[in-house]
Protein backbone atom coordinates (compact mmCIF):
# COMPACT_ATOMS: atom_id res chain seq x y z
CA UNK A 1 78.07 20.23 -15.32
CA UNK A 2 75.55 19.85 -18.13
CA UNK A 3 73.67 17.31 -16.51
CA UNK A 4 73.69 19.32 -13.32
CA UNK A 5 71.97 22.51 -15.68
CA UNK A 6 69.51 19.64 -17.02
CA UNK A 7 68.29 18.88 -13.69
CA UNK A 8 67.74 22.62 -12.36
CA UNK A 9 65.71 23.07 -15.61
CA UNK A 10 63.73 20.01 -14.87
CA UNK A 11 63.38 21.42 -11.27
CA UNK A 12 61.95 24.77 -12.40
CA UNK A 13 59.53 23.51 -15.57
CA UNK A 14 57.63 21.48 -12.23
CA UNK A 15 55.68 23.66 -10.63
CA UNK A 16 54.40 24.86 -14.23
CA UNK A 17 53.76 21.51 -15.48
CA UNK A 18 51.70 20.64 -12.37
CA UNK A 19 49.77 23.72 -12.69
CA UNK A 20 49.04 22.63 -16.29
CA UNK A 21 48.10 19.25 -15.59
CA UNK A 22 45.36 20.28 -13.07
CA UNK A 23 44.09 23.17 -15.45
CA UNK A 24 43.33 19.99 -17.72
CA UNK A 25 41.44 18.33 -15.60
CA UNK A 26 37.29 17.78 -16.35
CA UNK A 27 35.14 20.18 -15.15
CA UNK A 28 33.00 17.02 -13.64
CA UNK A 29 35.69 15.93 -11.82
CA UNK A 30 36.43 19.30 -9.80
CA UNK A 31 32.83 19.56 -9.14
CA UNK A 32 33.12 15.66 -8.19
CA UNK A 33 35.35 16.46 -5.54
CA UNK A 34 33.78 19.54 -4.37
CA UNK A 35 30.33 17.56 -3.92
CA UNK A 36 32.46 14.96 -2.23
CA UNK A 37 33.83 17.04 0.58
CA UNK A 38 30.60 18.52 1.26
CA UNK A 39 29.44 15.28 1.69
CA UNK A 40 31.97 14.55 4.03
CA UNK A 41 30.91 17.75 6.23
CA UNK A 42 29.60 16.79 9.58
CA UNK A 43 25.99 16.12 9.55
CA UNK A 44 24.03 18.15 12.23
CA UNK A 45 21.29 16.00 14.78
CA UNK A 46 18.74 17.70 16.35
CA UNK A 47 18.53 17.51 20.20
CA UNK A 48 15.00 15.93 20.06
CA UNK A 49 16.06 13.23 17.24
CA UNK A 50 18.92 11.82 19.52
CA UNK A 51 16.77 11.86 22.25
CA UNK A 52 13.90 9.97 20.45
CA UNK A 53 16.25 7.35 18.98
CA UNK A 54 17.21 5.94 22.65
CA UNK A 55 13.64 5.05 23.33
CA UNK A 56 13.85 2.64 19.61
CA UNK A 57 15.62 -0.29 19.58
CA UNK A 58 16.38 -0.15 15.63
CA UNK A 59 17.09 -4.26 16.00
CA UNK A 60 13.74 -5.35 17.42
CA UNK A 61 10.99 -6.41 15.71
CA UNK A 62 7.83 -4.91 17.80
CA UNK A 63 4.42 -6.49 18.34
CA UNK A 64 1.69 -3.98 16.55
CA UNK A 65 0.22 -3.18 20.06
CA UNK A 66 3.70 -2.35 22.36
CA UNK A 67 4.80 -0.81 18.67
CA UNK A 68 1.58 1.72 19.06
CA UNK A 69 2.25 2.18 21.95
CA UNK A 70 5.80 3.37 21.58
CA UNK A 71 4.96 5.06 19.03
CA UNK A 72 2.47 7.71 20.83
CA UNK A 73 5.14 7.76 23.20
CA UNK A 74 7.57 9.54 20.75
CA UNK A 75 4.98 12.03 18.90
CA UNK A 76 6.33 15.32 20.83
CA UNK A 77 6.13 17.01 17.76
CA UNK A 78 4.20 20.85 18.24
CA UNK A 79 1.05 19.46 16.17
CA UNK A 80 -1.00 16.36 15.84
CA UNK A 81 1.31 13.95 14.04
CA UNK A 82 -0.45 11.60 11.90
CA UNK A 83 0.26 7.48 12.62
CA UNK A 84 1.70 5.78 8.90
CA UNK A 85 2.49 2.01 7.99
CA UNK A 86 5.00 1.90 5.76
CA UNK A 87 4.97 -1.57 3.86
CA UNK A 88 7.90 -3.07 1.87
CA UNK A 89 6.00 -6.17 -0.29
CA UNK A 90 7.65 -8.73 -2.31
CA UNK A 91 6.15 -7.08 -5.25
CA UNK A 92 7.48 -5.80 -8.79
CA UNK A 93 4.95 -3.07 -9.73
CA UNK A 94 6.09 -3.25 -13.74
CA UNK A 95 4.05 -5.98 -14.41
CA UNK A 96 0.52 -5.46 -13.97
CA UNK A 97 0.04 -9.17 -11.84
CA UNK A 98 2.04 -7.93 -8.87
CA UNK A 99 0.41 -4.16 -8.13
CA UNK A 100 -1.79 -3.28 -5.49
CA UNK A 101 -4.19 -0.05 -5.99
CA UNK A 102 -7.63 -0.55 -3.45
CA UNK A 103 -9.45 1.73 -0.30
CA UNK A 104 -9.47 0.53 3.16
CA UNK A 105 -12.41 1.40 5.57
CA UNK A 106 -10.73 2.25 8.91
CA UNK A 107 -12.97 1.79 11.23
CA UNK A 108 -12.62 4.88 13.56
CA UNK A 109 -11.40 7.16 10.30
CA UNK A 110 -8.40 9.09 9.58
CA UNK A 111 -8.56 11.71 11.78
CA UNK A 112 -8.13 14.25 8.75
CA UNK A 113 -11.13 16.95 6.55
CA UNK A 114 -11.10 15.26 3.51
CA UNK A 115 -12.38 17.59 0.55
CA UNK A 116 -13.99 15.54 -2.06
CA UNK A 117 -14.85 16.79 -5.49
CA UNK A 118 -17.70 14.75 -8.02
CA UNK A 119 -18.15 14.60 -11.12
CA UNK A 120 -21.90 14.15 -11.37
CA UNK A 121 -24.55 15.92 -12.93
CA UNK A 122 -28.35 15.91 -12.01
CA UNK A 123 -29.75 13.90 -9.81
CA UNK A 124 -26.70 11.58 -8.84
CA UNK A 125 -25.03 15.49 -8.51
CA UNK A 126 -27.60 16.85 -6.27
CA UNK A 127 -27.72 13.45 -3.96
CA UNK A 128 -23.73 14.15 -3.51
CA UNK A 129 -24.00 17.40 -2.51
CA UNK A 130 -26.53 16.44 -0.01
CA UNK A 131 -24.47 14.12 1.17
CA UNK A 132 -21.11 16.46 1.87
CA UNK A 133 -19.60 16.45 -1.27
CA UNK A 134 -17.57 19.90 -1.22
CA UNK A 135 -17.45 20.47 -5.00
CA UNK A 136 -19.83 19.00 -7.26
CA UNK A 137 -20.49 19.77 -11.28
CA UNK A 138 -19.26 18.02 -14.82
CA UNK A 139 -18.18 20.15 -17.88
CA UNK A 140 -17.62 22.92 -15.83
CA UNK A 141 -15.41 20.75 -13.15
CA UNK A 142 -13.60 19.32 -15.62
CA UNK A 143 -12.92 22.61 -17.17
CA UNK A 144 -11.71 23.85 -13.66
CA UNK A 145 -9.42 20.81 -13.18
CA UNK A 146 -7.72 21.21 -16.57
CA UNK A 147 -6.96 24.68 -15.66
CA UNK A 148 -5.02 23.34 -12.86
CA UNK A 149 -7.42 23.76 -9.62
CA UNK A 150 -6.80 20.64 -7.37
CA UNK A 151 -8.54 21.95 -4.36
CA UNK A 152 -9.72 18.50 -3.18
CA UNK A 153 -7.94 15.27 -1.97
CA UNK A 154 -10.13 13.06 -3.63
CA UNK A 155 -12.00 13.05 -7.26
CA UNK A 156 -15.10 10.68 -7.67
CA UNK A 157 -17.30 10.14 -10.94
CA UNK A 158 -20.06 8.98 -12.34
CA UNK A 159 -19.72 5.93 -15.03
CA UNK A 160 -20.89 8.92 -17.65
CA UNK A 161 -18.02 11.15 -17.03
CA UNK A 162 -15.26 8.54 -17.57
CA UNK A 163 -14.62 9.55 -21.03
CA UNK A 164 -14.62 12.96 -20.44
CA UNK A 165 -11.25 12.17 -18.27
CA UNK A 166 -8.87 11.76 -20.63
CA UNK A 167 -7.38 15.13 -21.15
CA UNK A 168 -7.29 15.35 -17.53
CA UNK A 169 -5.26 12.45 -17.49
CA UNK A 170 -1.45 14.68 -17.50
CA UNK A 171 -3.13 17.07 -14.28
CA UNK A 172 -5.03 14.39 -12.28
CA UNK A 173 -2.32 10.86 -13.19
CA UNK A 174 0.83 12.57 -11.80
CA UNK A 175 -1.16 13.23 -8.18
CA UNK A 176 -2.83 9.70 -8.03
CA UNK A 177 -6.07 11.59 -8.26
CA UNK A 178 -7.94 9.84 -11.32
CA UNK A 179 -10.57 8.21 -10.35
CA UNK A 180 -10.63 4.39 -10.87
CA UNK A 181 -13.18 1.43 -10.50
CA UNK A 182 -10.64 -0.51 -8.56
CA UNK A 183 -9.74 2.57 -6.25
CA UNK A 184 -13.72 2.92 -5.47
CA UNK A 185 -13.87 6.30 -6.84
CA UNK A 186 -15.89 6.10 -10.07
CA UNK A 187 -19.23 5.22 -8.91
CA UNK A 188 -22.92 5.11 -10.19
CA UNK A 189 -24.41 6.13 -6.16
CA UNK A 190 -21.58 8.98 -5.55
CA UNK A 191 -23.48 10.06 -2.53
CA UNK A 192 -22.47 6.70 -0.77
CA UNK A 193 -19.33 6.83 -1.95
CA UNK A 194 -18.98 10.71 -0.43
CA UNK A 195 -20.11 9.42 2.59
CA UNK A 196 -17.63 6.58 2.98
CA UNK A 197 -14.58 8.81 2.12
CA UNK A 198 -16.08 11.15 4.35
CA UNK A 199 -15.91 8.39 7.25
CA UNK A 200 -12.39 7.48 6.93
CA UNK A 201 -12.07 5.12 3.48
CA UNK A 202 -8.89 6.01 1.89
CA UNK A 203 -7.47 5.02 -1.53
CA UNK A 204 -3.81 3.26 -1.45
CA UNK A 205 -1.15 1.41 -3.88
CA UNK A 206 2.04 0.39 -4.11
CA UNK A 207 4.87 2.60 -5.38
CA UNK A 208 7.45 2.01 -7.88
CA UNK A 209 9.58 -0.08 -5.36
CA UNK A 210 6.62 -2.15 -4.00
CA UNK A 211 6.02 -0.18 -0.79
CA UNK A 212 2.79 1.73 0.63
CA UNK A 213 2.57 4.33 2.40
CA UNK A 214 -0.59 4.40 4.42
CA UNK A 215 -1.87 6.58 7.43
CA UNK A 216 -4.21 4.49 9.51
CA UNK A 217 -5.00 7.66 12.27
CA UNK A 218 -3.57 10.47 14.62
CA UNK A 219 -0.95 10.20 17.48
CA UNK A 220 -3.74 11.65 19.87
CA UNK A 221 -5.96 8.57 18.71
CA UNK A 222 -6.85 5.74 21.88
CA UNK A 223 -4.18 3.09 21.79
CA UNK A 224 -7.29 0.84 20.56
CA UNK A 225 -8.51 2.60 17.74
CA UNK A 226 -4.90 2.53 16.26
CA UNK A 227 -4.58 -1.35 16.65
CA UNK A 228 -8.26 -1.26 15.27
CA UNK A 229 -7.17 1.02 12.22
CA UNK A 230 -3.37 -0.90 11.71
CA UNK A 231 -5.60 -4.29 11.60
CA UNK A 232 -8.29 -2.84 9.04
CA UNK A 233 -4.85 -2.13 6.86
CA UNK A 234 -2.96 -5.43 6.94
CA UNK A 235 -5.96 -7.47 6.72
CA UNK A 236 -6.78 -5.11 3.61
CA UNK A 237 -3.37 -5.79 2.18
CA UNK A 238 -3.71 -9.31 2.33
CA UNK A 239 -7.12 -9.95 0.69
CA UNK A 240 -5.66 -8.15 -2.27
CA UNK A 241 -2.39 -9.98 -2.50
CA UNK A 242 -1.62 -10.13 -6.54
CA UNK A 243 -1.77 -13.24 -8.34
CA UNK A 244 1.28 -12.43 -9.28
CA UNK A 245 3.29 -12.80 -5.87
CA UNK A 246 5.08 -16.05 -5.43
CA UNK A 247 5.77 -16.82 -1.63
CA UNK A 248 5.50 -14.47 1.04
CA UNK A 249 3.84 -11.07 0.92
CA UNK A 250 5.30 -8.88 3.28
CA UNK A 251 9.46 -8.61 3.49
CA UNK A 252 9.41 -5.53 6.20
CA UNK A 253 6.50 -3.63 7.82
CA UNK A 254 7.09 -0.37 10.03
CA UNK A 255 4.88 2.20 11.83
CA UNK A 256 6.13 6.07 12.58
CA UNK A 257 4.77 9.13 12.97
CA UNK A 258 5.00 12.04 10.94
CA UNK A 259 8.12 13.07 12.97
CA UNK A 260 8.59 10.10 14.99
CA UNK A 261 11.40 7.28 14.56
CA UNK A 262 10.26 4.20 12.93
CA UNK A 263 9.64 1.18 14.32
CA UNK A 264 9.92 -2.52 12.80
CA UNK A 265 6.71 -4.86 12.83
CA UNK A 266 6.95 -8.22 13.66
CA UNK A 267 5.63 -9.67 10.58
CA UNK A 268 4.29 -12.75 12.27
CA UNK A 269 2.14 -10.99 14.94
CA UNK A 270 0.84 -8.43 12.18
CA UNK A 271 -0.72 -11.35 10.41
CA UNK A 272 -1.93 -12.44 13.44
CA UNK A 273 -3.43 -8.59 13.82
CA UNK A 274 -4.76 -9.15 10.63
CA UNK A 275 -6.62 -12.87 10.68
């Protein structure tokens, strides 16, 4: 009889000690779960996505011309899409001997207004505004800048102004807008150098996982002037492979639009592009 009381208590104190045991439980875990079954809610497709992915084969490695041409295929987007090479390199950008920063020259441009400020003063300032610079000046610039005004997607100076830079260094560092001799965009003729951003010359480097990002045109571009642009890139690439690389260069290259599904280089034909 006793042991038959025993177990009802034992029976009833359950429910209580249950309720007690999950009142304990860390705050990080209950969130932990919550964040896990929202992961685990269905993940909605668009129409157009599932659609685009049946023209890709995700397994084959395209040459650069039927990869272009796939590619223009798939920008339905409701604007201009613009064309981008995404590179993965067999590169560790910590140490100084394995980073890329340079400017390509595509040949037919990137189909985008690029606003370029200049630090300049006098002659070298008036030359660059001649020559399409859209905001030109020195203290005054510099005064703008460190207020915050970015209105410009790329800064060029003069050798004078360099040491005027480095409180800018917090606004302009963070946006991969301080200008650099390697980058082409300190400069003692800024009027050429207006000209050539102007024409399609863009700045490019590798991120902190080795990749670049790099828009070589417009889906409305010809087929040719792509190929032309995607050529210009790689070859680019490869001239300024860092001493610090040991054996190959490239481990994946890819091409998408802004909105398009990506498609896989063959690595051997793009350095065939590029020779």
């Amino acid at each position: 009889m006793l042991t038959m009381q025993r177990l009802t208590l034992l029976l009833a104190a359950a429910p209580a000690r249950a309720w007690m045991l999950a009142s304990q439980q860390p705050q990080g875990a209950v969130q932990q779960h919550s964040a896990t079954s929202r992961q685990s809610a269905t993940v909605m497709i668009s129409r157009r996505k599932v659609e685009l992915d049946k023209e890709v084969d995700k397994y084959k490695l395209y040459e650069p011309k039927e990869a272009i041409a796939l590619m223009q295929k798939t920008a339905n987007a409701k604007f201009t899409e613009t064309a981008e090479l995404h590179g993965n390199l067999n590169l560790d950008p910590k140490y100084n001997d394995q980073q890329i920063r340079t400017t390509v020259a595509l040949p037919h441009g990137t189909g985008k207004s690029v606003r370029i400020a200049v630090l300049a003063e006098g002659p070298a300032g008036d030359a660059a505004k001649e020559a399409g610079a859209d905001l030109v000046g020195m203290a005054d610039l510099i005064e703008d800048i460190s207020g915050g005004m970015l209105d410009f997607d790329v800064l060029l100076a003069t050798p004078p102004a360099m040491p005027k830079l480095a409180k800018l260094g917090k606004v302009l560092g963070p946006k991969g807008l301080m200008p650099s001799p390697k980058a082409g965009t300190v400069s003692a003729d800024p009027a050429s150098a207006v000209k050539e951003f102007k024409a399609g010359k863009l700045e490019f480097r590798t991120d902190k996982q080795g990749i670049v990002h790099i828009p070589f045109g417009k889906s409305d571009f010809s087929e040719e002037a792509l190929l032309e642009n995607l050529a210009a890139v790689a070859r680019t690439i490869e001239k300024n492979r860092p001493t610090g690389c040991k054996g190959k260069l490239w481990n994946t290259a890819s091409i998408s639009t802004t909105m398009g599904p990506g498609l896989k280089i063959d690595l051997s034909s793009l350095k065939t592009l590029a020779a």
